[in-house]
Protein backbone atom coordinates (compact mmCIF):
# COMPACT_ATOMS: atom_id res chain seq x y z
CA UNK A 1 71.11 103.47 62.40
CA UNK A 2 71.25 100.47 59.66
CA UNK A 3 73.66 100.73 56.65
CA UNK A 4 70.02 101.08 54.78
CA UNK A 5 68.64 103.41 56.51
CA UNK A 6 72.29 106.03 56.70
CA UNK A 7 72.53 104.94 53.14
CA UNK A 8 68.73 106.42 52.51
CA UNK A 9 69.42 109.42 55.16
CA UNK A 10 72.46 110.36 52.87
CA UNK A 11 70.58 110.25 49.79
CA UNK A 12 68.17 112.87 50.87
CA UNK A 13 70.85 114.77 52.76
CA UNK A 14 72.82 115.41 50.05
CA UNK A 15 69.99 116.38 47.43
CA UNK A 16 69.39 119.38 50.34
CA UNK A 17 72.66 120.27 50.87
CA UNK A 18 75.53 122.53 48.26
CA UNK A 19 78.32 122.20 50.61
CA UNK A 20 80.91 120.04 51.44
CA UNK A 21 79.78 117.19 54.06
CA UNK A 22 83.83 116.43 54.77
CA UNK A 23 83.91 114.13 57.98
CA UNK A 24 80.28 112.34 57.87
CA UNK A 25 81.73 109.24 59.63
CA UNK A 26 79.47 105.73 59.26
CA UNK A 27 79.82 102.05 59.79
CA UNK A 28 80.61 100.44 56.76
CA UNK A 29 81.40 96.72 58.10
CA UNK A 30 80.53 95.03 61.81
CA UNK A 31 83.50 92.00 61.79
CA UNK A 32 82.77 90.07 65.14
CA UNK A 33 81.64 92.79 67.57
CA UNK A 34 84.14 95.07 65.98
CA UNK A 35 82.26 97.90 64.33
CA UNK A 36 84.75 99.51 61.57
CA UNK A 37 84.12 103.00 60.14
CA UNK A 38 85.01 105.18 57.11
CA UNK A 39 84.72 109.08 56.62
CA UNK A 40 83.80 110.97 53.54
CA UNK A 41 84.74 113.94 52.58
CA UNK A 42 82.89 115.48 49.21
CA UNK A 43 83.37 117.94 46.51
CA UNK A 44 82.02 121.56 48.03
CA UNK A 45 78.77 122.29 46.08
CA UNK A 46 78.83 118.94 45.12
CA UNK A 47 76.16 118.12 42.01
CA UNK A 48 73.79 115.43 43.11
CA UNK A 49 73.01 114.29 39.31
CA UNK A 50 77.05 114.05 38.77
CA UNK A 51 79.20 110.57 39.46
CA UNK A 52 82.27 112.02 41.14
CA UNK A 53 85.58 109.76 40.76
CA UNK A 54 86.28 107.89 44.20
CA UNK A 55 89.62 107.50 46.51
CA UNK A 56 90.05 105.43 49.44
CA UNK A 57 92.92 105.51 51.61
CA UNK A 58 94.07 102.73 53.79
CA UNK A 59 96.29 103.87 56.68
CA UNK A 60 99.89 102.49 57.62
CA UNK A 61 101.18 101.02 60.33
CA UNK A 62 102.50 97.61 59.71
CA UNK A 63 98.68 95.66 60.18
CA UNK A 64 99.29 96.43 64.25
CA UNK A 65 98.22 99.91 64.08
CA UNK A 66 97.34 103.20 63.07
CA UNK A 67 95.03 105.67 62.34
CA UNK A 68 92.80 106.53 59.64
CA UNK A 69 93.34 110.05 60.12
CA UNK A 70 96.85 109.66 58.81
CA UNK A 71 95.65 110.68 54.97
CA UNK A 72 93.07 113.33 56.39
CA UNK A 73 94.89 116.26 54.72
CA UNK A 74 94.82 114.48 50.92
CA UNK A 75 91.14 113.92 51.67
CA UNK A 76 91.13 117.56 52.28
CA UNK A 77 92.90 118.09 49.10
CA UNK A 78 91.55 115.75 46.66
CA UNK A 79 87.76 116.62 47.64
CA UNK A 80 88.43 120.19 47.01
CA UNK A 81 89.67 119.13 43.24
CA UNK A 82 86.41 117.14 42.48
CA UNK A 83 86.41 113.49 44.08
CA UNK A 84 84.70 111.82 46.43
CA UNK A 85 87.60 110.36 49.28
CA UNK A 86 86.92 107.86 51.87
CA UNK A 87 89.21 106.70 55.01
CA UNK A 88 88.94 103.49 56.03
CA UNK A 89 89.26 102.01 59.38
CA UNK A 90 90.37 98.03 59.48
CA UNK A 91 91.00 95.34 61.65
CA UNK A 92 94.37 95.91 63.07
CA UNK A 93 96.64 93.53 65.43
CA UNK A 94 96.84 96.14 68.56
CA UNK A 95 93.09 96.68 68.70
CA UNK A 96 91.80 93.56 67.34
CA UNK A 97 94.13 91.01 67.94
CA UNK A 98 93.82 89.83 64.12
CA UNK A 99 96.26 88.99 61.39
CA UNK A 100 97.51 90.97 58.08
CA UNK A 101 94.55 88.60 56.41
CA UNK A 102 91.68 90.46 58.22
CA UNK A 103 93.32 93.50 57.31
CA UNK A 104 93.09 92.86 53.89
CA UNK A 105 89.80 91.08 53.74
CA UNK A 106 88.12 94.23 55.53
CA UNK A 107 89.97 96.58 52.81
CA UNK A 108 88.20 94.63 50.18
CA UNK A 109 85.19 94.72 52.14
CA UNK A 110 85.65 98.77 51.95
CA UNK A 111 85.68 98.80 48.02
CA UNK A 112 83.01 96.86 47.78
CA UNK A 113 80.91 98.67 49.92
CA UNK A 114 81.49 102.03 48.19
CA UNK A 115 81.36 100.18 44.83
CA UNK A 116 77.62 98.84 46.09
CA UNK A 117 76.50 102.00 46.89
CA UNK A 118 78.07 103.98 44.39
CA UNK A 119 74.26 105.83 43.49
CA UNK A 120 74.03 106.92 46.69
CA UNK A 121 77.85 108.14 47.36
CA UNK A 122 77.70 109.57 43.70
CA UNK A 123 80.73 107.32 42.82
CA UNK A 124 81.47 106.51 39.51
CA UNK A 125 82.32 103.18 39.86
CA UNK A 126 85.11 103.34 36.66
CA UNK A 127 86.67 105.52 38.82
CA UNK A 128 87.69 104.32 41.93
CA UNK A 129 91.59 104.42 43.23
CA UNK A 130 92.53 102.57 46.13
CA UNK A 131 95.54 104.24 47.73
CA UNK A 132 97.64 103.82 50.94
CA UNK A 133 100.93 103.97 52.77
CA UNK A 134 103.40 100.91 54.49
CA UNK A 135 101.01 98.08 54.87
CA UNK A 136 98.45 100.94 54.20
CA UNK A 137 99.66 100.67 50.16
CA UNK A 138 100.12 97.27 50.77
CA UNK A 139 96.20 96.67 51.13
CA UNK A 140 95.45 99.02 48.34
CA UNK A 141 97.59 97.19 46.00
CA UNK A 142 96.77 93.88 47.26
CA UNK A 143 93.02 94.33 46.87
CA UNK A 144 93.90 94.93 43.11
CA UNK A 145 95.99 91.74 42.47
CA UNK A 146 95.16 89.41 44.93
CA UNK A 147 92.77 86.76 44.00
CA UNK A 148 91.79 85.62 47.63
CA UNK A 149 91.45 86.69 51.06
CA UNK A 150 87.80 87.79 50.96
CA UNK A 151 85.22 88.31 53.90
CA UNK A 152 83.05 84.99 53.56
CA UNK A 153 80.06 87.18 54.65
CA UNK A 154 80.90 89.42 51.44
CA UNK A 155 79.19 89.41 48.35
CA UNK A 156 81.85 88.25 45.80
CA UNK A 157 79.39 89.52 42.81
CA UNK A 158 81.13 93.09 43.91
CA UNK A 159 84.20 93.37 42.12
CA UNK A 160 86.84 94.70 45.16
CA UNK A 161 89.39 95.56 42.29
CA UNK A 162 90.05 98.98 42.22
CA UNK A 163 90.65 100.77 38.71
CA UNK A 164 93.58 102.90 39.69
CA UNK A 165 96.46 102.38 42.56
CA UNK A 166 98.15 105.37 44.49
CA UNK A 167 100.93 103.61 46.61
CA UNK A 168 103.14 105.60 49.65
CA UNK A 169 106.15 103.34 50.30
CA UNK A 170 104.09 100.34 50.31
CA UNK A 171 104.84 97.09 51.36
CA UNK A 172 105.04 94.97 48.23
CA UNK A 173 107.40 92.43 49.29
CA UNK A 174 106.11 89.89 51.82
CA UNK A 175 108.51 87.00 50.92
CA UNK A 176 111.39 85.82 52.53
CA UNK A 177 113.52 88.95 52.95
CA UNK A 178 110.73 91.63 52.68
CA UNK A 179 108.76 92.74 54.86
CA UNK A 180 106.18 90.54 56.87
CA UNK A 181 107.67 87.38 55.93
CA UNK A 182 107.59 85.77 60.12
CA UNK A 183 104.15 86.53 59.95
CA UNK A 184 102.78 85.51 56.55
CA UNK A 185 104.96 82.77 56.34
CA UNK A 186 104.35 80.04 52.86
CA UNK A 187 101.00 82.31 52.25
CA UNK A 188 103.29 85.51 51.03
CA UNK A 189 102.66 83.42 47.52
CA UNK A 190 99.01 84.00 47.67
CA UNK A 191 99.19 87.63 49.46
CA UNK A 192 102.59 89.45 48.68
CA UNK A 193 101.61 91.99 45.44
CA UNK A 194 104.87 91.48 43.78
CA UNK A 195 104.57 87.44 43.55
CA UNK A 196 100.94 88.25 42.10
CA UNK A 197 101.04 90.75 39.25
CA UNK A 198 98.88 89.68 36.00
CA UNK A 199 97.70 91.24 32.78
CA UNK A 200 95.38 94.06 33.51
CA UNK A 201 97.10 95.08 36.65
CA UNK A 202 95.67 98.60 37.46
CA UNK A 203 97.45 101.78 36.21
CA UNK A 204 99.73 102.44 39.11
CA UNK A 205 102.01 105.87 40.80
CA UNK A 206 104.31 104.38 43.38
CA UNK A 207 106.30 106.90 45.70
CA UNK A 208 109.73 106.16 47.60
CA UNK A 209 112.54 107.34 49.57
CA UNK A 210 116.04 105.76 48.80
CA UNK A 211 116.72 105.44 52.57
CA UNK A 212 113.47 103.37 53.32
CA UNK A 213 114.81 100.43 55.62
CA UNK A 214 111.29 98.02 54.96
CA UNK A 215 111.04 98.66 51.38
CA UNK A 216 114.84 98.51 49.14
CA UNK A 217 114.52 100.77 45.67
CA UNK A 218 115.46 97.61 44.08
CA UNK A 219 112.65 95.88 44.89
CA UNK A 220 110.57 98.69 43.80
CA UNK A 221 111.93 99.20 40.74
CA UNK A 222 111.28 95.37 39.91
CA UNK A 223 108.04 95.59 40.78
CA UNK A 224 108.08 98.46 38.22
CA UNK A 225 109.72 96.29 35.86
CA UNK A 226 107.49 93.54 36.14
CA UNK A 227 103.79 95.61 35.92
CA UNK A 228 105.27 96.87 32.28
CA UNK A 229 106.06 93.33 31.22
CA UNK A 230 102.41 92.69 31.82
CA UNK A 231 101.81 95.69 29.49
CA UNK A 232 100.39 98.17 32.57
CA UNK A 233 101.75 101.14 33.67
CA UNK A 234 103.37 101.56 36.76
CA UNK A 235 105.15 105.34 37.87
CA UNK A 236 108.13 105.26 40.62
CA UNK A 237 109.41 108.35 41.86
CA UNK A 238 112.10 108.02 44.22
CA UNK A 239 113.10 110.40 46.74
CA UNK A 240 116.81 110.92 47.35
CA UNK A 241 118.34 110.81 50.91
CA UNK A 242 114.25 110.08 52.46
CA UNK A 243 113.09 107.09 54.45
CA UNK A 244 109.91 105.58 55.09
CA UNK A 245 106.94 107.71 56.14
CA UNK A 246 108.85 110.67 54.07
CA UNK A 247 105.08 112.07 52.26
CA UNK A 248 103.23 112.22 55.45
CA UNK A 249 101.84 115.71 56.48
CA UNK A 250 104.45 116.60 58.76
CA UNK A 251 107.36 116.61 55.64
CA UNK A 252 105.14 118.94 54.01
CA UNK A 253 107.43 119.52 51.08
CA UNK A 254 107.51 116.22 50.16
CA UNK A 255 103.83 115.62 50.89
CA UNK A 256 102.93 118.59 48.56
CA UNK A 257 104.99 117.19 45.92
CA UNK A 258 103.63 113.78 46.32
CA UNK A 259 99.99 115.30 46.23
CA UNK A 260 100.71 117.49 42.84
CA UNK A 261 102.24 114.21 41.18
CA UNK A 262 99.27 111.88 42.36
CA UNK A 263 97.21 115.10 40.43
CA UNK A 264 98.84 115.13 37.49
CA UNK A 265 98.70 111.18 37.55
CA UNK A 266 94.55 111.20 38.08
CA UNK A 267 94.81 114.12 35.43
CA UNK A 268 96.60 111.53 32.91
CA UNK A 269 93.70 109.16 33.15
CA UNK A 270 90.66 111.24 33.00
CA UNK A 271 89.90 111.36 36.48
CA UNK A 272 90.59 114.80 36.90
CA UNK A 273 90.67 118.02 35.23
CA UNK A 274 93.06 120.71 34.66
CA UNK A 275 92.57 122.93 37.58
CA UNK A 276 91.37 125.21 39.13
CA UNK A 277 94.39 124.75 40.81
CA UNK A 278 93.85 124.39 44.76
CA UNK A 279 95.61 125.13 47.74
CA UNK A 280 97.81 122.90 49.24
CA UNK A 281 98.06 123.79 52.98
């Protein structure tokens, strides 16, 4: 089936259905002969007429791997509270033999898309967070503040800048001394977040554990430093005695605390609403 045609078959699914459609799985992006999916997961009794705020989650694993299934229990969460959230396969190393560029280009690729066809995903398109963990966060903040690295076949009229930035330990840092620096090399000026935050930079909630060995707290809190001398907001919670990969599933008190903060974050800038309060399992 064509992008056009799932994209029509959606429409009309959706207008029959008044249930949640979590794990509809399509091609959003063929790179090469690499076809590269995303999942949705909606809002139960989700109202066709409404534009429902967007999230899309980019998976960690250092651009070599992963899986996309690693933020399948915020999807859970965060569709259940009233937004539309989208995982995002990319072009990693292991599988595709590419480069942290591809990654990023086919993250940008991913906003774009759901930006594009925001009627028929009932996105409203002033309301889309990009969000991630490791190099996961690095690609959601880098499709925010980095200028370049976009898909030639892409249409650049498509803004790829999200409005909003959830970050998991990301990997802000990719010159010499942080992390990526032997593969990125003299590009980290054009593709490391922290050597590329402007004016406007989105509202941001950044999450870390003081034990993270790829990402020091003092890096994070300049990057924190920085964003508010550009006059945007940028939240870092740090997590005493944790190390990287501390808010995944498995550390489920830290992931539940991580998931109420990102709430109360979304909450702060409209996104959300107070309650009802859901589950966090």
């Amino acid at each position: 089936m064509s992008n056009k045609a799932f994209i029509s078959f959606l429409t009309i699914y959706l207008s029959l259905q008044s249930f949640s459609w979590a794990q509809e799985s399509f091609v959003y992006k063929t790179a090469d002969t690499s076809q590269l999916y995303m999942e949705v997961y909606s809002p139960p009794s989700i109202d066709t007429s409404k534009a429902y705020p967007a999230i899309i989650f980019f998976f960690g694993g250092g651009w070599i791997g992963g899986s996309k299934n690693q933020f399948k229990p915020h999807a859970q969460y965060f569709s259940e509270r009233g937004m539309v959230c989208f995982l995002v396969d990319y072009r990693v190393k292991n599988i595709h033999q590419t480069s942290p560029y591809e990654s990023l280009m086919d993250a940008k690729s991913a906003i774009r898309y759901v930006r594009k066809n925001a009627e028929a995903l009932h996105i409203d398109t002033t309301k889309i967070i990009a969000a991630g963990g490791s190099a996961g966060g690095h690609l959601a903040a880098a499709t925010a503040l980095i200028p370049g690295f976009n898909d030639p076949k892409d249409d650049l009229n498509i803004s790829s800048i999200p409005n909003a930035l959830v970050l998991f330990n990301p990997v802000i840092d990719n010159g010499p001394g942080g992390y990526g620096y032997e593969r990125i090399g003299d590009q980290y000026k054009a593709f490391s977040p922290l050597h590329n935050i402007k004016k406007g930079a989105p509202p941001t909630i950044f999450f870390l554990g003081t034990k993270d060995k790829l990402i020091p707290v003092e890096t994070a809190e300049y990057y924190q430093v920085v964003y508010e001398k550009v006059g945007s907001r940028c939240e870092l919670y740090l997590y005493e005695g944790e190390a990287h990969g501390f808010f995944n599933y498995a550390q489920f008190d830290n992931y539940k605390d991580t998931i109420l903060k990102t709430d109360q974050f979304l909450q702060s800038l409209g996104y959300l609403e107070e309650g009802p309060k859901v589950e966090i399992k």
